[in-house]
Protein backbone atom coordinates (compact mmCIF):
# COMPACT_ATOMS: atom_id res chain seq x y z
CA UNK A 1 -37.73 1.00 -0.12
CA UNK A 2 -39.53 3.20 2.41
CA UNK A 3 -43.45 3.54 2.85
CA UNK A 4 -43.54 6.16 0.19
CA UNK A 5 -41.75 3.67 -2.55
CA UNK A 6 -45.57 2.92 -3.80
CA UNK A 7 -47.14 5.88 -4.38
CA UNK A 8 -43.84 7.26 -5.64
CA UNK A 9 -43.88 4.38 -8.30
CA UNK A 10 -47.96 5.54 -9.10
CA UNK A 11 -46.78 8.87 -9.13
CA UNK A 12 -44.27 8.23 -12.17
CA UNK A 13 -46.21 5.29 -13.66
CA UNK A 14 -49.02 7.98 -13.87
CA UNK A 15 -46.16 10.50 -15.30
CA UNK A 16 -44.74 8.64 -17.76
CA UNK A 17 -48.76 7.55 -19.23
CA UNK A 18 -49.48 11.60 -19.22
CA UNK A 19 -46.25 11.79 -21.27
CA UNK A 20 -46.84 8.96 -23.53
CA UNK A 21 -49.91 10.28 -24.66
CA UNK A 22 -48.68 13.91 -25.05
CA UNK A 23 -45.89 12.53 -26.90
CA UNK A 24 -48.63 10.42 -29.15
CA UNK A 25 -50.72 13.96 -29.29
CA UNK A 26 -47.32 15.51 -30.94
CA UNK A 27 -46.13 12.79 -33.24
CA UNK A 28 -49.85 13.38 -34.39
CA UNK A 29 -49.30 16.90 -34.83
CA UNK A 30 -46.01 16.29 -36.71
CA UNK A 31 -47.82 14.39 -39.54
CA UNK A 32 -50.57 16.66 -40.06
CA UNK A 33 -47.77 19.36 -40.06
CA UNK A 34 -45.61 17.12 -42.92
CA UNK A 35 -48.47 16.39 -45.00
CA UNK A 36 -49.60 20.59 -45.01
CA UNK A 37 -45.86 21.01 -46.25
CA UNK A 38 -45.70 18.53 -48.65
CA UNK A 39 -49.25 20.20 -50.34
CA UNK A 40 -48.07 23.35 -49.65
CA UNK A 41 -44.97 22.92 -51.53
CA UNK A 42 -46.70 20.66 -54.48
CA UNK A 43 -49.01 24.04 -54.66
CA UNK A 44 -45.67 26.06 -54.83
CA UNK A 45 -44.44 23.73 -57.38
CA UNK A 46 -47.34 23.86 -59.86
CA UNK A 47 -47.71 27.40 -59.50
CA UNK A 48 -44.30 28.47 -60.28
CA UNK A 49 -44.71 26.13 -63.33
CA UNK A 50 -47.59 28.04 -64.37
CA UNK A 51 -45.57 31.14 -63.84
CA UNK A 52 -42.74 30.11 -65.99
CA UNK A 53 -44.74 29.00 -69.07
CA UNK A 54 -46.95 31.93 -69.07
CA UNK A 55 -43.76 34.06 -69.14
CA UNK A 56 -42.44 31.94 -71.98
CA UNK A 57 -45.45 32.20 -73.87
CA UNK A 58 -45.68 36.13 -73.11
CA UNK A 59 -42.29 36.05 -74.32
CA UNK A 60 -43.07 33.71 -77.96
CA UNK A 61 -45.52 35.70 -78.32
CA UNK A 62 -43.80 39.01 -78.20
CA UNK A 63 -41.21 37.94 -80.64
CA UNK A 64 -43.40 36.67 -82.91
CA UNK A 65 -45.17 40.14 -82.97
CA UNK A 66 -42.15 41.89 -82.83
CA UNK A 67 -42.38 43.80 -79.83
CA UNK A 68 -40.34 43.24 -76.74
């Protein structure tokens, strides 16, 4: 190892912290991004539910008035 061995060795210790906690910053990220996709899609969900049973009643309803 030459004289510069040591503050090579800070120089990627210090590296590899500044990656660690950009790494933490984006697993962070990640979550917040799974959790807006799993409400998003539950909000998807419930509305095309809605959708489909106001069709169905639209539908009952013009059969049973003899329209279609």
């Amino acid at each position: 190892m030459g004289a510069a061995a040591p503050s090579r060795i800070e120089r990627l210790n210090a590296e590899v912290a500044t990656l660690r906690k950009r790494l933490s910053r984006k697993n962070t990220e990640l979550d917040a991004l799974k959790k807006f996709q799993a409400t998003a899609l539950s909000r998807l969900t419930a509305q095309h539910d809605e959708i489909t049973r106001l069709r169905r009643e639209m539908e009952s309803a013009s059969t049973r008035s003899g329209t279609t």
